[in-house]
Protein backbone atom coordinates (compact mmCIF):
# COMPACT_ATOMS: atom_id res chain seq x y z
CA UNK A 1 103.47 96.69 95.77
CA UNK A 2 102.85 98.86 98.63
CA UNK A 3 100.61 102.09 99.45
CA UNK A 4 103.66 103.65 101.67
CA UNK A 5 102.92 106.57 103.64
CA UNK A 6 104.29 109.92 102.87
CA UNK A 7 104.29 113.56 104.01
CA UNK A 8 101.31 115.33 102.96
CA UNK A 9 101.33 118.84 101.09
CA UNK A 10 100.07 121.26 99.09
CA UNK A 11 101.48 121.04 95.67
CA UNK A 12 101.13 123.03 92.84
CA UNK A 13 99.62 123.01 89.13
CA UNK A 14 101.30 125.76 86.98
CA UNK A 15 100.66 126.82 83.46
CA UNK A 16 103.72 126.37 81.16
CA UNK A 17 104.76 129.08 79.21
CA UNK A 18 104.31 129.26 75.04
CA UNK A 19 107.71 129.29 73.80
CA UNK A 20 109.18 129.20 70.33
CA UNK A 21 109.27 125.68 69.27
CA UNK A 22 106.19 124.49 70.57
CA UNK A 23 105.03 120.78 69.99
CA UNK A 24 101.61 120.64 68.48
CA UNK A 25 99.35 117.81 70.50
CA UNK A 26 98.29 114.55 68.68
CA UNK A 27 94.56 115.00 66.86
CA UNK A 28 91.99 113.42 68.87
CA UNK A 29 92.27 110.31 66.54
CA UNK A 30 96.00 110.17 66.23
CA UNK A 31 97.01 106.15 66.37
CA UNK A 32 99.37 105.37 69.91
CA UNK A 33 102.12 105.66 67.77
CA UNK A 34 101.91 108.72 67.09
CA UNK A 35 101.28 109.57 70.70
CA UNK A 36 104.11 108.03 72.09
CA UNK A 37 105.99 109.60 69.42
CA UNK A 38 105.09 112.77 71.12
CA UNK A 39 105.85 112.26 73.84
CA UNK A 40 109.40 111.28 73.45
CA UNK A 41 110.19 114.21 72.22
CA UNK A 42 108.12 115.85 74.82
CA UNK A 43 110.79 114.42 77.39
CA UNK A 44 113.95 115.10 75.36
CA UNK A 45 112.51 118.70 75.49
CA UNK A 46 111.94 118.94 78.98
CA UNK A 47 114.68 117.02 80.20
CA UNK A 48 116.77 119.75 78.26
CA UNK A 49 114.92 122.22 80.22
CA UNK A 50 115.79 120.76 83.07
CA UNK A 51 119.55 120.07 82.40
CA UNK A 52 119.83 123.77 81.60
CA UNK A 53 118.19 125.02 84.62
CA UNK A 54 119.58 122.62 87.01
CA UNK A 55 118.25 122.22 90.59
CA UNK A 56 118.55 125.16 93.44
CA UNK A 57 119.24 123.14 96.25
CA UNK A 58 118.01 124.57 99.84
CA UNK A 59 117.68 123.64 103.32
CA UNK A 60 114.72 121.41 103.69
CA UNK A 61 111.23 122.29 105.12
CA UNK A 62 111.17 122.11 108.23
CA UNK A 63 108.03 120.02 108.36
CA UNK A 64 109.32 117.57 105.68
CA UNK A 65 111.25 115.67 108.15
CA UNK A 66 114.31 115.59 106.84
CA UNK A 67 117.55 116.76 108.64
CA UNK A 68 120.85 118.26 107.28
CA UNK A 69 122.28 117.94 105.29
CA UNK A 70 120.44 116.70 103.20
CA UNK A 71 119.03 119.25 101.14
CA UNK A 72 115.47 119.66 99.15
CA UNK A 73 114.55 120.90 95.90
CA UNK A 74 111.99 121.02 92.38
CA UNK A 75 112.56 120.18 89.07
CA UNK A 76 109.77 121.00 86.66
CA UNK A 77 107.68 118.47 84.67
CA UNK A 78 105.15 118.43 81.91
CA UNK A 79 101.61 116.90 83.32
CA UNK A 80 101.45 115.62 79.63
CA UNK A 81 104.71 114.94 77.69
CA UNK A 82 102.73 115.17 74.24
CA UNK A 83 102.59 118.90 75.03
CA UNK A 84 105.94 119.77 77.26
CA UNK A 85 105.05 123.37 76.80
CA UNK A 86 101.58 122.83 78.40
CA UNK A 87 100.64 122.78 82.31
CA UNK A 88 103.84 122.00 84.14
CA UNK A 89 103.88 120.60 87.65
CA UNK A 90 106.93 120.25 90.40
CA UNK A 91 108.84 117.28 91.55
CA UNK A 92 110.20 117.33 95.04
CA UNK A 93 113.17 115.81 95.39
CA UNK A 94 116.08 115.85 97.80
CA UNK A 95 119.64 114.43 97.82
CA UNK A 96 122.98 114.08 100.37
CA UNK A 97 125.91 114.00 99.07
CA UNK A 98 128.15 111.48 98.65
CA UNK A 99 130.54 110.61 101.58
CA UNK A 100 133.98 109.56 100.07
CA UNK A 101 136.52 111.78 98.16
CA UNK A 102 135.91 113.14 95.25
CA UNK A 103 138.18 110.29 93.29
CA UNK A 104 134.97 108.03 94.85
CA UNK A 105 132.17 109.60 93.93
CA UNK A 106 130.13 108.10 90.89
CA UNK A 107 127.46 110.15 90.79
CA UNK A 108 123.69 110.12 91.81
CA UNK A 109 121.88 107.31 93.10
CA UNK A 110 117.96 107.52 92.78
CA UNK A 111 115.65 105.54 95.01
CA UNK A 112 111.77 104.67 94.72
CA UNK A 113 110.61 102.69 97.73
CA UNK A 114 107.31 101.54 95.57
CA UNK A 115 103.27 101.49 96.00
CA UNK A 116 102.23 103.42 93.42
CA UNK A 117 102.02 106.17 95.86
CA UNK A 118 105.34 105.88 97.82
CA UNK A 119 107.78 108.69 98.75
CA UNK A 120 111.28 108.38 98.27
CA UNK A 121 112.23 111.24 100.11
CA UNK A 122 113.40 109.01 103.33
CA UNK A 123 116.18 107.41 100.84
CA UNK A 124 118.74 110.12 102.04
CA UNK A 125 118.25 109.24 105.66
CA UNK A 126 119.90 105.66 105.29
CA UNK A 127 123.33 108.20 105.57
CA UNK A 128 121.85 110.25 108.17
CA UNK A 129 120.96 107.48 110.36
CA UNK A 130 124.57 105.51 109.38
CA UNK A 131 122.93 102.45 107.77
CA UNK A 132 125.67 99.99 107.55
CA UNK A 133 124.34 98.12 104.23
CA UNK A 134 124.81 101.05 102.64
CA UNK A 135 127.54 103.02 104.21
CA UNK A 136 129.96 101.87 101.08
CA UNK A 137 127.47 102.81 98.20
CA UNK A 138 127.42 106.18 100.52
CA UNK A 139 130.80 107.04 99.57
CA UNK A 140 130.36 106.67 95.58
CA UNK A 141 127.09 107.74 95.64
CA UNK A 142 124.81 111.42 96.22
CA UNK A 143 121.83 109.82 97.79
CA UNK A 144 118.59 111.20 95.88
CA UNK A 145 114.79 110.50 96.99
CA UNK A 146 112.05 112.24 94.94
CA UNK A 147 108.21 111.90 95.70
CA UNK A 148 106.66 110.73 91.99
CA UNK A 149 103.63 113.05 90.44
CA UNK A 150 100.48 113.21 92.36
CA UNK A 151 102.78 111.86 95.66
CA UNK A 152 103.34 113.72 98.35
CA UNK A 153 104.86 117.02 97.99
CA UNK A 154 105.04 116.78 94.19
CA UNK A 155 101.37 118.14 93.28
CA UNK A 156 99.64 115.49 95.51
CA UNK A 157 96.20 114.23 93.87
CA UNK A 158 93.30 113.28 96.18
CA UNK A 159 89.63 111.53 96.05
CA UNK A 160 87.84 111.90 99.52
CA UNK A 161 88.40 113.94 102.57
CA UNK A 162 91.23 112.26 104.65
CA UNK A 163 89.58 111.83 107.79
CA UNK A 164 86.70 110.19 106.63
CA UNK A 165 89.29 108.30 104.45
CA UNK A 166 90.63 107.00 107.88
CA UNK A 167 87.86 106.53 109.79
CA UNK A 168 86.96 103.19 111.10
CA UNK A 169 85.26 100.50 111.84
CA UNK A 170 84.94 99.91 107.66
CA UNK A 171 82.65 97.34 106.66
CA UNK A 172 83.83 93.59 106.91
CA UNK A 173 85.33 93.04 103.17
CA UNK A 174 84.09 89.58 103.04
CA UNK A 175 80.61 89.86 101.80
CA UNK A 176 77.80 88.03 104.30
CA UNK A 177 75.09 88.51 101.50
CA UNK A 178 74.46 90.02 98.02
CA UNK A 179 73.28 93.46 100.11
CA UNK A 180 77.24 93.29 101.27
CA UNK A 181 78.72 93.55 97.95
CA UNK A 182 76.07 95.86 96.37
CA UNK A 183 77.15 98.46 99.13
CA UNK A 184 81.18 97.67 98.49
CA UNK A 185 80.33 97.96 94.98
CA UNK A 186 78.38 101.98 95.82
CA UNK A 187 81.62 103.01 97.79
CA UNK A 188 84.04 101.59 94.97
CA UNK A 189 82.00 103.71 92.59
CA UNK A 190 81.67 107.01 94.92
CA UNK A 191 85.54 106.49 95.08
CA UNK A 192 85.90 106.57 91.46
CA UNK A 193 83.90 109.52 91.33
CA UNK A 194 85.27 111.58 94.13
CA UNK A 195 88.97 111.41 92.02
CA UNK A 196 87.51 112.16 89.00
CA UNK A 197 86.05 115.51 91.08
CA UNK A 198 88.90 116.68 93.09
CA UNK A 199 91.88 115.68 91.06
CA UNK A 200 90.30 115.13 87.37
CA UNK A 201 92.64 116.91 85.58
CA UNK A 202 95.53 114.76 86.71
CA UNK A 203 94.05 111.68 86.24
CA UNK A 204 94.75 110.81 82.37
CA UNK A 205 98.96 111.13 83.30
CA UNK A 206 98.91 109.53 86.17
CA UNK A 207 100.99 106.44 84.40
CA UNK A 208 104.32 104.74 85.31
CA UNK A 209 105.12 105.70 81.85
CA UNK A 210 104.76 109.54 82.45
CA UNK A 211 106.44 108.56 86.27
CA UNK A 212 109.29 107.12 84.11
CA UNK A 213 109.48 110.08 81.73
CA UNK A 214 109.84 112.03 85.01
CA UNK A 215 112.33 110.21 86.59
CA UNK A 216 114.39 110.97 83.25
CA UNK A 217 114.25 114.30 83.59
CA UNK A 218 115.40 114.67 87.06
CA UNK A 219 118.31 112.70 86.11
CA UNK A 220 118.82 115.51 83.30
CA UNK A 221 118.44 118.23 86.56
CA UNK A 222 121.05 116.78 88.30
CA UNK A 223 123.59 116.72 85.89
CA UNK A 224 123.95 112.70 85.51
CA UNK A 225 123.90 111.51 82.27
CA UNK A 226 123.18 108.40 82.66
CA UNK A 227 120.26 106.47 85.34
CA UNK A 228 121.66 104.89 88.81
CA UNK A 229 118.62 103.55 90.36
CA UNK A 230 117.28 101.05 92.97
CA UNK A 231 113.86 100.68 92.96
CA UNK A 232 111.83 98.67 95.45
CA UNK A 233 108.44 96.80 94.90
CA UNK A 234 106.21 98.78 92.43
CA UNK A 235 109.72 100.35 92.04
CA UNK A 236 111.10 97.59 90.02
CA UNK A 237 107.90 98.03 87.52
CA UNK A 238 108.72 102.04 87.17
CA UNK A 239 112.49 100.62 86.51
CA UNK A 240 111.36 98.48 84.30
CA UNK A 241 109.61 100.93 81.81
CA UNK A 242 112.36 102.91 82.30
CA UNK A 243 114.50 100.83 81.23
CA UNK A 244 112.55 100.06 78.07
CA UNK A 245 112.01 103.58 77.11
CA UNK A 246 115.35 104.77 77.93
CA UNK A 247 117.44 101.65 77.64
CA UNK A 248 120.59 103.89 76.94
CA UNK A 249 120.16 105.57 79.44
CA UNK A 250 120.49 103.65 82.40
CA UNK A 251 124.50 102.96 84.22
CA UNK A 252 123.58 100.88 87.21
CA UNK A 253 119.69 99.58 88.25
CA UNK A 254 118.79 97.35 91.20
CA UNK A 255 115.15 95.99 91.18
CA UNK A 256 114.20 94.64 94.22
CA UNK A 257 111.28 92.49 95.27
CA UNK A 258 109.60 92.38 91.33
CA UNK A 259 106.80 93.31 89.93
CA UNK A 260 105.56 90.57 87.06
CA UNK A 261 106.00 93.20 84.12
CA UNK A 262 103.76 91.07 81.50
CA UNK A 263 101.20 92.42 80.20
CA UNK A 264 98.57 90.54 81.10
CA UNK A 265 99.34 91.13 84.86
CA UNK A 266 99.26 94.52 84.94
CA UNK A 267 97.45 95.07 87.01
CA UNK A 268 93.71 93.14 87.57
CA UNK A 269 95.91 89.65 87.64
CA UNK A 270 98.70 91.15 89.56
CA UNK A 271 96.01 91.82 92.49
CA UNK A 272 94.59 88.52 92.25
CA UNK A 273 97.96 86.55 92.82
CA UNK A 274 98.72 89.12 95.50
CA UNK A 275 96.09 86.83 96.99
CA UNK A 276 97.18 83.55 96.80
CA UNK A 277 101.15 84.71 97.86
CA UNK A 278 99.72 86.21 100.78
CA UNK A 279 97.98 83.43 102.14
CA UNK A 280 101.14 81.48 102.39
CA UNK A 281 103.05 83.96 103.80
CA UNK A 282 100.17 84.06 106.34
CA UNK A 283 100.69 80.92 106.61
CA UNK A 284 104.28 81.18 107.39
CA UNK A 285 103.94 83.71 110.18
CA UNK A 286 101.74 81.74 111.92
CA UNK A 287 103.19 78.46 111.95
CA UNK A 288 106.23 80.53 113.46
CA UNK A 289 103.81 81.82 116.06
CA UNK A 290 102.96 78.63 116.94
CA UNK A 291 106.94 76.81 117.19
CA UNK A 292 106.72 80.40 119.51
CA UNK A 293 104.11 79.52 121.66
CA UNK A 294 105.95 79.53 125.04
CA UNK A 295 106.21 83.27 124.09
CA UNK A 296 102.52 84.07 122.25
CA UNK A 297 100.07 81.45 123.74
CA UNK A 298 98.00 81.43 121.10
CA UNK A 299 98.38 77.60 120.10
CA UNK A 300 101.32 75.26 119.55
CA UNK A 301 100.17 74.19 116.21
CA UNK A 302 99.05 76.13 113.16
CA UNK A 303 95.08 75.29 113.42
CA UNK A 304 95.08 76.36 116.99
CA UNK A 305 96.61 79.79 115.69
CA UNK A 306 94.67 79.93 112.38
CA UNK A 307 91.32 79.41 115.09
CA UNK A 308 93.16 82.06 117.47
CA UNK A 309 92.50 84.51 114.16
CA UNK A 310 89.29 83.11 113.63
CA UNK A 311 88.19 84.01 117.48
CA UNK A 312 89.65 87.17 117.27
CA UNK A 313 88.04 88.16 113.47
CA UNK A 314 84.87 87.80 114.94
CA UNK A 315 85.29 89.05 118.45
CA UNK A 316 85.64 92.34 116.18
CA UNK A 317 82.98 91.69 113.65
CA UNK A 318 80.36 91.44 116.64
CA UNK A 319 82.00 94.41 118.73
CA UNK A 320 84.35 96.77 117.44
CA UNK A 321 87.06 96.63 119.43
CA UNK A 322 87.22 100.29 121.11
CA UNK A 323 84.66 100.97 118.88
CA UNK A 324 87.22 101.70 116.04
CA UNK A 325 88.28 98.14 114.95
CA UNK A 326 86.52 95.76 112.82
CA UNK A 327 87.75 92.59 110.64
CA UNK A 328 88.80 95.58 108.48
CA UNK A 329 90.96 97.50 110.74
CA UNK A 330 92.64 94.03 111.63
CA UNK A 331 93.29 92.93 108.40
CA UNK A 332 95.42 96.19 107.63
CA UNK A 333 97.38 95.57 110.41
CA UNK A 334 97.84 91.75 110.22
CA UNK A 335 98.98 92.03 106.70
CA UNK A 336 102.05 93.50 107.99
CA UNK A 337 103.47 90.39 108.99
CA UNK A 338 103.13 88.40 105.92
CA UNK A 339 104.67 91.67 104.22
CA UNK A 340 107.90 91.90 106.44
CA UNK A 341 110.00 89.64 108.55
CA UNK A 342 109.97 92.85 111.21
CA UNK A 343 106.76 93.27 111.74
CA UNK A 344 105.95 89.49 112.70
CA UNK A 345 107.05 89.97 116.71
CA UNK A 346 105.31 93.34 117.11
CA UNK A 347 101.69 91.58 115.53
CA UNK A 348 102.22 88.41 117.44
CA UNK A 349 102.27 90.59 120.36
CA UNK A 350 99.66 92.65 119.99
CA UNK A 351 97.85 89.43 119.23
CA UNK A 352 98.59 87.55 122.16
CA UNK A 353 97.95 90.22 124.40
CA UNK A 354 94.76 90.34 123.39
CA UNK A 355 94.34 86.66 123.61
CA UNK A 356 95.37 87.53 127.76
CA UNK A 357 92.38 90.14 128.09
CA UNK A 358 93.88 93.21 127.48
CA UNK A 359 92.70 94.65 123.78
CA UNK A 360 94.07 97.96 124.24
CA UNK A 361 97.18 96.88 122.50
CA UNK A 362 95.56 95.71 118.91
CA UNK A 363 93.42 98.84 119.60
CA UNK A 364 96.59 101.55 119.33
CA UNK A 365 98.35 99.59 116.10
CA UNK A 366 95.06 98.93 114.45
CA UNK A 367 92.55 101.77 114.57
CA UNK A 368 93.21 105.08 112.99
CA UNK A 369 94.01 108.49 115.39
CA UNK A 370 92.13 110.77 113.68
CA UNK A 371 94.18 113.58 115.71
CA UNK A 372 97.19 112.70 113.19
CA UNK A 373 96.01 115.32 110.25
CA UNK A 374 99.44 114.90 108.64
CA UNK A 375 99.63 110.92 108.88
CA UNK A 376 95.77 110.67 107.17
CA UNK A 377 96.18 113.16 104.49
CA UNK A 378 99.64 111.21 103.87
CA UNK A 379 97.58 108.12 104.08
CA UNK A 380 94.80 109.30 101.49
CA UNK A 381 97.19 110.61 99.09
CA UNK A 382 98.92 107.00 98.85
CA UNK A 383 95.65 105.24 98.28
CA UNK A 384 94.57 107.99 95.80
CA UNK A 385 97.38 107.54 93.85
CA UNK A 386 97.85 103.45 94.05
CA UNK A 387 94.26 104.05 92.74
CA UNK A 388 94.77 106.58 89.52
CA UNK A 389 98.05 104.86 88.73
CA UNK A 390 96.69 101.18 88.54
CA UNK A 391 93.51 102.28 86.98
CA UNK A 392 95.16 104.50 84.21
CA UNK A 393 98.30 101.82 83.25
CA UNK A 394 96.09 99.49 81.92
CA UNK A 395 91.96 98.36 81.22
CA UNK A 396 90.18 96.88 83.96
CA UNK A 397 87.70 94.81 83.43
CA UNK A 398 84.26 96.73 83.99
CA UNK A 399 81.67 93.58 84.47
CA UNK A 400 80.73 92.67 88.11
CA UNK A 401 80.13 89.39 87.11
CA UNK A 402 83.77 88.70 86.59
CA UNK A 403 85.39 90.58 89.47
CA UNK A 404 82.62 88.37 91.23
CA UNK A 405 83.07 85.27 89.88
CA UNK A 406 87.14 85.25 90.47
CA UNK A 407 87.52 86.58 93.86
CA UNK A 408 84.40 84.43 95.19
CA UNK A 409 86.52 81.60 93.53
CA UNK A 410 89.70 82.34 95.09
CA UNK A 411 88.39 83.22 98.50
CA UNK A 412 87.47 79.77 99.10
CA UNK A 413 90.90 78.85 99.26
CA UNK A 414 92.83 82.45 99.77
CA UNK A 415 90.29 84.35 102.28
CA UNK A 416 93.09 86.22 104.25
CA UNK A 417 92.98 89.81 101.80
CA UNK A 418 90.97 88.16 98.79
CA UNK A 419 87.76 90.56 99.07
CA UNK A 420 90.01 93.16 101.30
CA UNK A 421 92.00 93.39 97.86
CA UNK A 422 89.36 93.11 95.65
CA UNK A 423 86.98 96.55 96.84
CA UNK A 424 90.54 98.78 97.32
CA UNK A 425 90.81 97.85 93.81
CA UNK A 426 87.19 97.75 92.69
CA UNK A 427 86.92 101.82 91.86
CA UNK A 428 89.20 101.03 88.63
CA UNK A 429 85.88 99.58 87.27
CA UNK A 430 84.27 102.47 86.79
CA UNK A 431 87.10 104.91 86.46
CA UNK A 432 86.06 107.90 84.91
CA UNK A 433 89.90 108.49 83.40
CA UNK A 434 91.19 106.61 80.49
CA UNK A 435 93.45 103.82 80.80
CA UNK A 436 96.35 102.57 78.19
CA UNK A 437 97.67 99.61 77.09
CA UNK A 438 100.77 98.72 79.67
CA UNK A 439 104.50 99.15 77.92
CA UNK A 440 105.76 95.87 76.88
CA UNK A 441 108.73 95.79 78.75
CA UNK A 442 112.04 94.41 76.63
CA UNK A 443 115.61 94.47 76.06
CA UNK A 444 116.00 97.67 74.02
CA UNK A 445 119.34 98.21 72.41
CA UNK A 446 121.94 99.79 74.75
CA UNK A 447 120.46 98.55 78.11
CA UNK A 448 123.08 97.84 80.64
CA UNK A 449 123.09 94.41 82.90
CA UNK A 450 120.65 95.11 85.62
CA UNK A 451 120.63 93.08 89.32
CA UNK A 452 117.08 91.57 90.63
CA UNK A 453 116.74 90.62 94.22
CA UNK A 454 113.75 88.95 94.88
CA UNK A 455 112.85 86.22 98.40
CA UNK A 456 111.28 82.97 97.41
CA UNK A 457 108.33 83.44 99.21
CA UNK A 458 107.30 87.08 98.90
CA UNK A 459 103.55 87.51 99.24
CA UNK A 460 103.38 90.71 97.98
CA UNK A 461 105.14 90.58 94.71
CA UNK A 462 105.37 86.87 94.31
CA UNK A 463 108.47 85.40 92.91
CA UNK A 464 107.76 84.81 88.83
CA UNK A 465 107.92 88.05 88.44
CA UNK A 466 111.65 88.22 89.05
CA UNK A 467 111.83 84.91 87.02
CA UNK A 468 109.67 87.37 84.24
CA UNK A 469 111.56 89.90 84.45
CA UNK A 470 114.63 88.05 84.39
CA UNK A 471 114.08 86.96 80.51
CA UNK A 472 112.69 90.04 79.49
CA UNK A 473 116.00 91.80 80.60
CA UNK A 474 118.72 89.94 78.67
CA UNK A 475 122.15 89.75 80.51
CA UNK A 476 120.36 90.24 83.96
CA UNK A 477 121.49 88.54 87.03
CA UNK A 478 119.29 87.27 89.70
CA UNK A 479 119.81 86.82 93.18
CA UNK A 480 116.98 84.18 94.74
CA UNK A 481 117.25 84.65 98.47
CA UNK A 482 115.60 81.60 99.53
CA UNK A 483 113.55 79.89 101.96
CA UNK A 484 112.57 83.75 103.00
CA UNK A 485 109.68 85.89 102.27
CA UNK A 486 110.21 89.35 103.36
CA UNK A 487 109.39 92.06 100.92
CA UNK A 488 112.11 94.47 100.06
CA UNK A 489 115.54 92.43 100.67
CA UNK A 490 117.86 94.92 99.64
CA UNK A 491 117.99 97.07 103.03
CA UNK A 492 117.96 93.91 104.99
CA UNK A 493 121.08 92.11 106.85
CA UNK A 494 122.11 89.33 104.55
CA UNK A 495 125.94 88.48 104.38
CA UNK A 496 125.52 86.47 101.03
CA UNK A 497 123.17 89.53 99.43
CA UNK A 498 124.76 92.54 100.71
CA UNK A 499 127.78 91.98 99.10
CA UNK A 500 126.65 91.60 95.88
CA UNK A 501 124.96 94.72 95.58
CA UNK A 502 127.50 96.49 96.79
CA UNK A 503 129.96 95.13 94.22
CA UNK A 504 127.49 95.94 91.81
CA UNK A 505 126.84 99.72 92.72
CA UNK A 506 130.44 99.98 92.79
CA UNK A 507 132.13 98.04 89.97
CA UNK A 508 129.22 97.43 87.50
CA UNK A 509 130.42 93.59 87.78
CA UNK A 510 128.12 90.79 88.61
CA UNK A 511 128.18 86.98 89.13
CA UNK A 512 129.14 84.98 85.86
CA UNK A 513 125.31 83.22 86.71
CA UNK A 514 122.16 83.74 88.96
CA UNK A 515 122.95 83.40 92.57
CA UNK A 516 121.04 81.67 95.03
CA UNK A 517 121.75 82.86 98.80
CA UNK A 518 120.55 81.69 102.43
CA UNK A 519 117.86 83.52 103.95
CA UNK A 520 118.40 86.29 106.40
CA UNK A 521 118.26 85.96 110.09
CA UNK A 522 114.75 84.61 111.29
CA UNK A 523 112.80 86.92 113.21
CA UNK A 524 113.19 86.34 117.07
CA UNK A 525 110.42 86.48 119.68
């Protein structure tokens, strides 16, 4: 799971239209059942809609980044599928078409990169820019990226005002005293409260469920009746439900990099073993900065690097560096290399360039440039709705005294993001918005075979939740790339991997048993 940055914009909220046919909403004591009842017809009506109406596809925005020809458009949702004839909001979504002949082409294939809060839009791009790994799906394939409710263009939800949002130095998250975590505990709360104020009415359907339902009816827009889909990180989650609510609906689905999809995970214990797996992907990155030492000086063992962070954590705890970053500010940048293979040369850098006198380096990557109004509104919006989507899939548990007790516990041993985690998290217990029970994702009868990636080693969604996922999906295939740790494996360069996606996207077929392949290329210095 990943807050990804996306392109900020106004969205709108429109009122639906009464038609004939109108679907009366649950009584306020109606049992769940009867609710989710609701709302499945609620989608089957609106994913009619949409089928009927189709989607008028038009240059893109200019701002929106996104070059021909790829081409932008909206297909109209419900905010609540128990009433589809109720307030309606607008999906963004854009697509390229497919490269090869028309004897090729297989249809659409729909992309979520993850968070909650990430914008798919990009997805198109990976023909744009000629990305090799997927040059072959390009031919069979109409490329479609979407940005999910509240995200992005697609009525985007906020909680505080984006610069201040930004603005550093923050607070260091590791409590020094009980004064520490009583004020982390005020600005979790004032959090809360600020999305409850300026994006309150959104709040209650901001679910993967209702993302799911959504994702259904854009496949009804574009004509496909059946689900191609590659999801990525929280991705794999919102693939997951989908594929238990609409198990006949889904052709092809690649889940990459896997969110544990049991119930009891979602999502306080999800956070908390975020914490463990990032530690030893930490760990990982700098014992690689160490066998690099000719090239990083920062140590030729691990302790000398683990006291290289040490040095540095408090360098910026006493003096901001540049006035603008704190242990804060560096912990959202160093968590970048325990999150991807790429990013462990350009932080090692920065790093060691400090280390040599010169800060200005871990200054530019770290601290926020309040001058980039697009970039923190983008920003915001992801955070807001990681926040309302995590706090409204499932209960939290409201008493300090736990949230306390475990990540005091696992900080001893797991202090790289433990409290960091634990306060961007901390607003869900006192959300003002009501939160559901989390779908118990399943086999469902008519669900196709469907391929998980997932590297051994991946901090941020560790590797049993593949292995979860794996049984709850019967007839999946899993591909373990091991001895790696990158998050997101699917766009990476892997001759063992690529290959079997590919065959996958384009034949349906995969390996008579799980698959285990050699890691990718190690990073170089």
């Amino acid at each position: 799971m990943r807050r990804t940055a996306v392109l900020g914009s106004a969205g709108t909220l429109i009122a639906g239209t009464l038609v004939a046919g109108a679907i009366a909403a649950p009584a306020a004591n109606a049992d769940s059942r009867h609710l989710r009842d609701a709302e499945s017809i609620g989608v089957a009506v609106a994913a009619a809609r949409a089928a009927q109406t189709g989607i008028d596809w038009q240059d893109c925005p200019a701002d929106w980044g996104l070059e021909k020809p790829i081409q932008c458009g909206w297909v109209t949702v419900p905010v609540d599928y128990a009433k589809p004839n109720g307030k309606k909001i607008k999906i963004a979504v854009d697509r390229i078409n497919a490269t090869g002949t028309p004897a090729e082409r297989q249809g659409a294939l729909l992309y979520n990169p993850g968070g909650p809060g990430g914008s798919g839009l990009r997805f198109p791009r990976r023909v744009t820019t000629k990305n090799k790994i997927w040059a072959n799906a390009a031919k069979a394939y109409d490329f479609v990226g979407f940005d999910p409710r509240g995200v992005g263009h697609s009525a985007p939800i906020s909680c505080v005002d984006p610069t201040e949002f930004v603005k550093g130095p923050k607070a260091d998250p590791v409590p020094d005293s009980e004064a520490d975590k009583r004020a982390q505990r005020k600005l979790a709360a004032e959090y809360a409260k600020g999305c409850a104020e300026k994006s309150g009415d959104m709040l209650p359907f901001m679910t993967t469920p209702n993302t799911a339902r959504d994702l259904d009816v854009v496949r009804a827009a574009l004509g496909e009746k059946k689900l191609n889909f590659v999801g990525v990180s929280y991705g794999t989650y919102l693939g997951a439900v989908y594929g238990t609510l609409f198990p006949t609906h889904v052709r092809r689905m690649v889940l990459d990099s896997v969110v544990n999809p049991s119930t009891r995970n979602i999502w306080y214990e999800a956070n908390l073993g975020q914490d463990i797996a990032f530690e030893g992907r930490l760990t990982d990155w700098m014992t690689w900065v160490a066998q690099n030492d000719a090239t990083y000086h920062l140590g030729d063992t691990l302790a000398e690097v683990r006291q290289q962070w040490t040095i540095l954590r408090a360098d910026a705890k006493k003096a901001p560096l540049g006035g603008k970053v704190g242990p804060s500010e560096l912990i959202g940048f160093f968590q970048n290399a325990p999150y991807y293979d790429s990013m462990w040369a350009p932080v090692a850098e920065a790093w060691s360039a400090y280390a040599a006198g010169d800060p200005q380096p871990l200054i530019d990557n770290a601290a926020a440039d309040l001058t980039d109004t697009a970039g923190n509104i983008a920003s915001e919006n992801s955070n807001a709705v990681y926040t309302a989507v995590e706090c409204a899939d499932a209960p939290w548990p409201t008493s300090w005294k736990k949230w306390d007790r475990d990540n005091s516990r696992l900080h001893e041993q797991y202090p790289f993001m433990t409290w960091s985690n634990a306060w961007m998290n901390l607003p869900c217990a006192t959300w003002s918005g009501p939160s559901a029970r989390p779908t118990v994702v399943k086999t469902n009868k008519g669900l196709p075979p469907v391929l998980i990636t997932q590297s051994e080693r991946d901090a941020a969604t560790p590797y049993e939740g593949a292995v979860e996922l794996h049984k709850r999906f019967k007839g999946s295939r899993l591909i373990t790339e091991k001895d790696a740790g990158s998050h997101g494996i699917t766009n990476l360069v892997n001759p063992c991997l690529n290959p079997k996606v590919e065959a996958y996207l384009l034949t349906g077929e995969l390996d008579a048993t799980d698959q285990t392949c050699a890691p990718h290329a190690a990073p170089q210095p």
